[in-house]
PDB file of N, CA and C in Angstrom:
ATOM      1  N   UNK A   1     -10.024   1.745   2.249  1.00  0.00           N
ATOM      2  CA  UNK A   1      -8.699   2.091   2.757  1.00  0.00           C
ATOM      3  C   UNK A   1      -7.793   2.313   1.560  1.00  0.00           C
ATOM      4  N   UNK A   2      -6.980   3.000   1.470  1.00  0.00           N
ATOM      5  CA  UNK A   2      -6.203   3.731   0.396  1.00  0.00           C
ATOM      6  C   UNK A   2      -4.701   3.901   1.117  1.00  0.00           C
ATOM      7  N   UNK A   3      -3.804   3.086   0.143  1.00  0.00           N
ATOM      8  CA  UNK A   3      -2.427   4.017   0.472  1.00  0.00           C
ATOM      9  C   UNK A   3      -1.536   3.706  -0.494  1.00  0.00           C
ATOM     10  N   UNK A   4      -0.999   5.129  -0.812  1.00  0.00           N
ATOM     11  CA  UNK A   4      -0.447   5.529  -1.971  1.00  0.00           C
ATOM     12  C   UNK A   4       1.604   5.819  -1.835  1.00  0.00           C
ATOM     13  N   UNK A   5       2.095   5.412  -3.230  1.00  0.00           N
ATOM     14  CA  UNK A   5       3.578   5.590  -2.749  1.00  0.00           C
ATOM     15  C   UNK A   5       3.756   6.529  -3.815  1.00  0.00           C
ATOM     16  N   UNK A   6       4.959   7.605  -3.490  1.00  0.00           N
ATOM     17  CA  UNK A   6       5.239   8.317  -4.858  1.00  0.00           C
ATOM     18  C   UNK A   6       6.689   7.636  -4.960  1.00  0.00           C
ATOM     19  N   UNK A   7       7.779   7.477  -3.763  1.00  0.00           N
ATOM     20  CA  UNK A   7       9.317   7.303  -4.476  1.00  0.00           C
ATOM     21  C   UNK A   7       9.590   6.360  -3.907  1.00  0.00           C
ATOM     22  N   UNK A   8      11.016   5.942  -4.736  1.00  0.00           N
ATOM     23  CA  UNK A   8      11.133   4.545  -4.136  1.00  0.00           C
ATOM     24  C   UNK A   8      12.673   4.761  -4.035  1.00  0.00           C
ATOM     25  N   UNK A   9      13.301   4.923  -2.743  1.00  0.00           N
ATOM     26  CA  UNK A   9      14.791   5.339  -2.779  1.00  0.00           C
ATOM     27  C   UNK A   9      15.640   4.230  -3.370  1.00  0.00           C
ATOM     28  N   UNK A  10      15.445   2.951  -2.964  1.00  0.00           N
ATOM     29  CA  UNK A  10      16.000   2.345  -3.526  1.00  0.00           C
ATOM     30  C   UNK A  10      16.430   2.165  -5.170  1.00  0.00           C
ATOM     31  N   UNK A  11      15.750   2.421  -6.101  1.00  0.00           N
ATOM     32  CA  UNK A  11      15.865   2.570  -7.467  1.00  0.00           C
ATOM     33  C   UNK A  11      15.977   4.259  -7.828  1.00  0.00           C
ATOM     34  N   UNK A  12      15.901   5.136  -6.927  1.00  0.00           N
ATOM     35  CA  UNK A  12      16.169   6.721  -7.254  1.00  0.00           C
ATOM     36  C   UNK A  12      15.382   7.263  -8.507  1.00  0.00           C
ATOM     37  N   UNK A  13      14.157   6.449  -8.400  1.00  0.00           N
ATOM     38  CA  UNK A  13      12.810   6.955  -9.522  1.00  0.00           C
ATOM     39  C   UNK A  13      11.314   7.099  -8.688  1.00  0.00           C
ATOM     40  N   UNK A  14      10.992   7.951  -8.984  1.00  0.00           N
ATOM     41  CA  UNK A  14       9.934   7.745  -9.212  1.00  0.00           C
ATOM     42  C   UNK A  14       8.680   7.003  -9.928  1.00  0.00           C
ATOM     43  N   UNK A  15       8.067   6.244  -8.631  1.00  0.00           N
ATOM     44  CA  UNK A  15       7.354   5.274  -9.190  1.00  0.00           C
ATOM     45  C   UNK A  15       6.011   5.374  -8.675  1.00  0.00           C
ATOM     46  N   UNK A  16       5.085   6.134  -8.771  1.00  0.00           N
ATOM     47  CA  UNK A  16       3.924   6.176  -8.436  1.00  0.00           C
ATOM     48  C   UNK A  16       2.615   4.723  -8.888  1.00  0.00           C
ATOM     49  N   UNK A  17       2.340   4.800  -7.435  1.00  0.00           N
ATOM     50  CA  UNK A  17       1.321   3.221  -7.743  1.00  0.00           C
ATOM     51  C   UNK A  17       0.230   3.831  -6.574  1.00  0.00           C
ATOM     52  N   UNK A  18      -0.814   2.941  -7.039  1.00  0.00           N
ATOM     53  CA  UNK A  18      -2.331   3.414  -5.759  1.00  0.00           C
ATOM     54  C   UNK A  18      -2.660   2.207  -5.249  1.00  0.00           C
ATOM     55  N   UNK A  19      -3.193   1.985  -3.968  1.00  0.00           N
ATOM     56  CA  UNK A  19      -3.598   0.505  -3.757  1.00  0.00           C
ATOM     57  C   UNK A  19      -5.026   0.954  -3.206  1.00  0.00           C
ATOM     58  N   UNK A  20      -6.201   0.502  -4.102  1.00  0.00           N
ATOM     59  CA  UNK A  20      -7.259   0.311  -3.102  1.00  0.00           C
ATOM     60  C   UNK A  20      -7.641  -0.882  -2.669  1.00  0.00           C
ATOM     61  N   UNK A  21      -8.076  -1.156  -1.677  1.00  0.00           N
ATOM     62  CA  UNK A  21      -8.566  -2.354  -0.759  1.00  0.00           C
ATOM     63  C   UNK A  21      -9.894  -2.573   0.024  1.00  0.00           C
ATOM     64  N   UNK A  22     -10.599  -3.462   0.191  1.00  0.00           N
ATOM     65  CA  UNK A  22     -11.923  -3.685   1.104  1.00  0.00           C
ATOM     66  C   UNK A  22     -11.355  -4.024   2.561  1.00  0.00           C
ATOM     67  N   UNK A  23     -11.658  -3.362   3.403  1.00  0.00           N
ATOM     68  CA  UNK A  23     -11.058  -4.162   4.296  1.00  0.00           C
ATOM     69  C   UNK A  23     -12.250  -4.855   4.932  1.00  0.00           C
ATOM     70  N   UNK A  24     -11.758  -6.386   5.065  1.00  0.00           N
ATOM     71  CA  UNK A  24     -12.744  -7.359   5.595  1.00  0.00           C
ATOM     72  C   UNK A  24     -13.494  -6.930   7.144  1.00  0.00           C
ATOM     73  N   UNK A  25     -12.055  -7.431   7.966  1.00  0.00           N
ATOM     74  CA  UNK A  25     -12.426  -7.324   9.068  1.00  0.00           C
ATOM     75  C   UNK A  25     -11.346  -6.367   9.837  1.00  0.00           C
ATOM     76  N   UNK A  26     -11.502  -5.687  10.744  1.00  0.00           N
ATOM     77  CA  UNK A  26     -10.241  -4.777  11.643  1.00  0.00           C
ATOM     78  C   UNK A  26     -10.144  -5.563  13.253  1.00  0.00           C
ATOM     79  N   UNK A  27      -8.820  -6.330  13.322  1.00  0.00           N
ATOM     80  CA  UNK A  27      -9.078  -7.129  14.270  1.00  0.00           C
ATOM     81  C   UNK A  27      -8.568  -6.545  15.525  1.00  0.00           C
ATOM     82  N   UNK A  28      -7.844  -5.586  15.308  1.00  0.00           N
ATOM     83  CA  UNK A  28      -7.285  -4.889  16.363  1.00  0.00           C
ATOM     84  C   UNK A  28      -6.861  -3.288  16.320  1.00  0.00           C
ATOM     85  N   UNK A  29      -7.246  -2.675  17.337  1.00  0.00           N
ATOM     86  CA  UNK A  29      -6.732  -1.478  17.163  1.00  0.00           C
ATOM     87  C   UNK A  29      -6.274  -1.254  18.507  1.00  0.00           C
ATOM     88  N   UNK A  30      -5.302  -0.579  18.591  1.00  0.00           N
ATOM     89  CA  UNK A  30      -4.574  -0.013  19.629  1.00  0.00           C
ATOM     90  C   UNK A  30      -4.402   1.669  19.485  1.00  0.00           C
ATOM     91  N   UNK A  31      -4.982   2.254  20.944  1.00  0.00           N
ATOM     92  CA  UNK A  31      -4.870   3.541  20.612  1.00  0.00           C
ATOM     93  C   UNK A  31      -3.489   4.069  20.857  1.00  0.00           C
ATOM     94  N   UNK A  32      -2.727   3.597  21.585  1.00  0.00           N
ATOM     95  CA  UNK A  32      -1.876   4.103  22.510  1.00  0.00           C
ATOM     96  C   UNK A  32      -0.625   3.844  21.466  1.00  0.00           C
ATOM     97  N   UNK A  33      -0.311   3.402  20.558  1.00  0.00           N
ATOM     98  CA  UNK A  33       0.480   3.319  19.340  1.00  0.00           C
ATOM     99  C   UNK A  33      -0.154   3.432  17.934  1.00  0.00           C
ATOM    100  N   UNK A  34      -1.242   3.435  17.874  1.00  0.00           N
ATOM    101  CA  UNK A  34      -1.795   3.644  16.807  1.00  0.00           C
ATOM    102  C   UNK A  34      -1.389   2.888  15.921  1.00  0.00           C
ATOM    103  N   UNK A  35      -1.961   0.957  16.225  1.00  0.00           N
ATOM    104  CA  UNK A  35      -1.529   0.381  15.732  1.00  0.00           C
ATOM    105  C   UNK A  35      -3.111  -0.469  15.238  1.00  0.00           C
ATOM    106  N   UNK A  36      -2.989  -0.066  13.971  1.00  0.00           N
ATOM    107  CA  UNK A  36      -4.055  -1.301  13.700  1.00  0.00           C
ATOM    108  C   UNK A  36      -3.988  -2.561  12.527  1.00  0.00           C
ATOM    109  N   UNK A  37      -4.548  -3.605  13.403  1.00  0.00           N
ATOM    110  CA  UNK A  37      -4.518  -4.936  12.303  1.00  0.00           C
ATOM    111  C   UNK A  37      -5.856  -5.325  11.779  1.00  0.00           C
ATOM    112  N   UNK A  38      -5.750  -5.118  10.271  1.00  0.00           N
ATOM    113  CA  UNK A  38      -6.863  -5.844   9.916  1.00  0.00           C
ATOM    114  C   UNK A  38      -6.717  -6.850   8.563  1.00  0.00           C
ATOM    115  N   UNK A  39      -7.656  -7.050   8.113  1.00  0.00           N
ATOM    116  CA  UNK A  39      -7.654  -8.152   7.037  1.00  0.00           C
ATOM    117  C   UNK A  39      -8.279  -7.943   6.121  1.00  0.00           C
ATOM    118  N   UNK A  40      -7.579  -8.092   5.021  1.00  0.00           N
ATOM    119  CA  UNK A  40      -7.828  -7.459   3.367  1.00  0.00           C
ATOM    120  C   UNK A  40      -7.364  -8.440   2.385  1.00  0.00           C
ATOM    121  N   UNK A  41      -8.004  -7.699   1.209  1.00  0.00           N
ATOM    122  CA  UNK A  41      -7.478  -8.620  -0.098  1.00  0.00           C
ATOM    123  C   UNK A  41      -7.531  -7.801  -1.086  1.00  0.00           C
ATOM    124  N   UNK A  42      -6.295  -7.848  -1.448  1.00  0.00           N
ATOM    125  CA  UNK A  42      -5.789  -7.090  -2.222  1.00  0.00           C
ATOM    126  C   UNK A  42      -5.240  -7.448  -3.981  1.00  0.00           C
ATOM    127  N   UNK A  43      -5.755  -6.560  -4.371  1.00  0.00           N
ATOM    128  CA  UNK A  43      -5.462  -7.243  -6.278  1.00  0.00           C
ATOM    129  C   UNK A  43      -4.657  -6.260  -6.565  1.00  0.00           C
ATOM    130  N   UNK A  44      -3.724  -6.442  -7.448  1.00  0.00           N
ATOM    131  CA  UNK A  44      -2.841  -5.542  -7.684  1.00  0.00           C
ATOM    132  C   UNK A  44      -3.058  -5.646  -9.154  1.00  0.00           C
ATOM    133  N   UNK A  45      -2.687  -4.371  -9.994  1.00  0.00           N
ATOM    134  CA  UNK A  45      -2.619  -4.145 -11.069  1.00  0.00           C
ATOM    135  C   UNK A  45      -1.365  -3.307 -11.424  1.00  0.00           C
ATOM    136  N   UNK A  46      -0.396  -3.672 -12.154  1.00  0.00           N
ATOM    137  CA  UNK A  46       0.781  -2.480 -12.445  1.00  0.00           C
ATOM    138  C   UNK A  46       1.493  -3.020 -13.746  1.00  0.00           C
ATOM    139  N   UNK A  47       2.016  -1.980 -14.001  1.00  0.00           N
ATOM    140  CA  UNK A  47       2.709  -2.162 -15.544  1.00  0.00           C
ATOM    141  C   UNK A  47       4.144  -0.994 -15.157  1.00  0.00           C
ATOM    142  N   UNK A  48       5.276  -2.178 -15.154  1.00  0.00           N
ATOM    143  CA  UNK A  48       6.485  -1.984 -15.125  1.00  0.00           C
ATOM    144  C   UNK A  48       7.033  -1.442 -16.758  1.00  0.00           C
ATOM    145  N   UNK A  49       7.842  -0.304 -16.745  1.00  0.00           N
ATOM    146  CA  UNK A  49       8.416   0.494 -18.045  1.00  0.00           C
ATOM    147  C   UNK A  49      10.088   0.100 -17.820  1.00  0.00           C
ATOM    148  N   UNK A  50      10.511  -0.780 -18.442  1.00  0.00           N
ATOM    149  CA  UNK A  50      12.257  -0.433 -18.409  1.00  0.00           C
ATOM    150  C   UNK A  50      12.848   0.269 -19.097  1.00  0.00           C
ATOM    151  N   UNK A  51      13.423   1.484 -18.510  1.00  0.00           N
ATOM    152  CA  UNK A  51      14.325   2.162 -19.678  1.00  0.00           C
ATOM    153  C   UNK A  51      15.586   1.927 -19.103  1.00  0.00           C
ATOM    154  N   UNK A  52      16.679   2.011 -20.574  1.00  0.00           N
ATOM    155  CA  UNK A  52      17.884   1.216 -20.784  1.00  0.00           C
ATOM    156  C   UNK A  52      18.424   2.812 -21.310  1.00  0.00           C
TER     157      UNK A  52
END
């Protein structure tokens, strides 16, 4: 499972980050909203740049 951000309005930059994930288990899906819950674990890796 993959999901990706390019902007972030709140800070008015662009901040591109990727998340990949295993997903364990999918405990629910709903068709009729297209809602699904499942369970993952997630590692994050990122490197924040401040410019002044």
């Amino acid at each position: 499972y993959r999901l990706a951000a390019r902007h972030s309005r709140e800070t008015q930059s662009s901040l591109p980050f990727e998340l990949q994930f295993p997903i364990h288990d999918i405990i629910k899906i709903d068709g009729a909203t297209n809602e699904i819950v499942i369970r993952a674990t997630i590692r994050m890796d990122y490197q924040f740049e401040f410019l002044h």
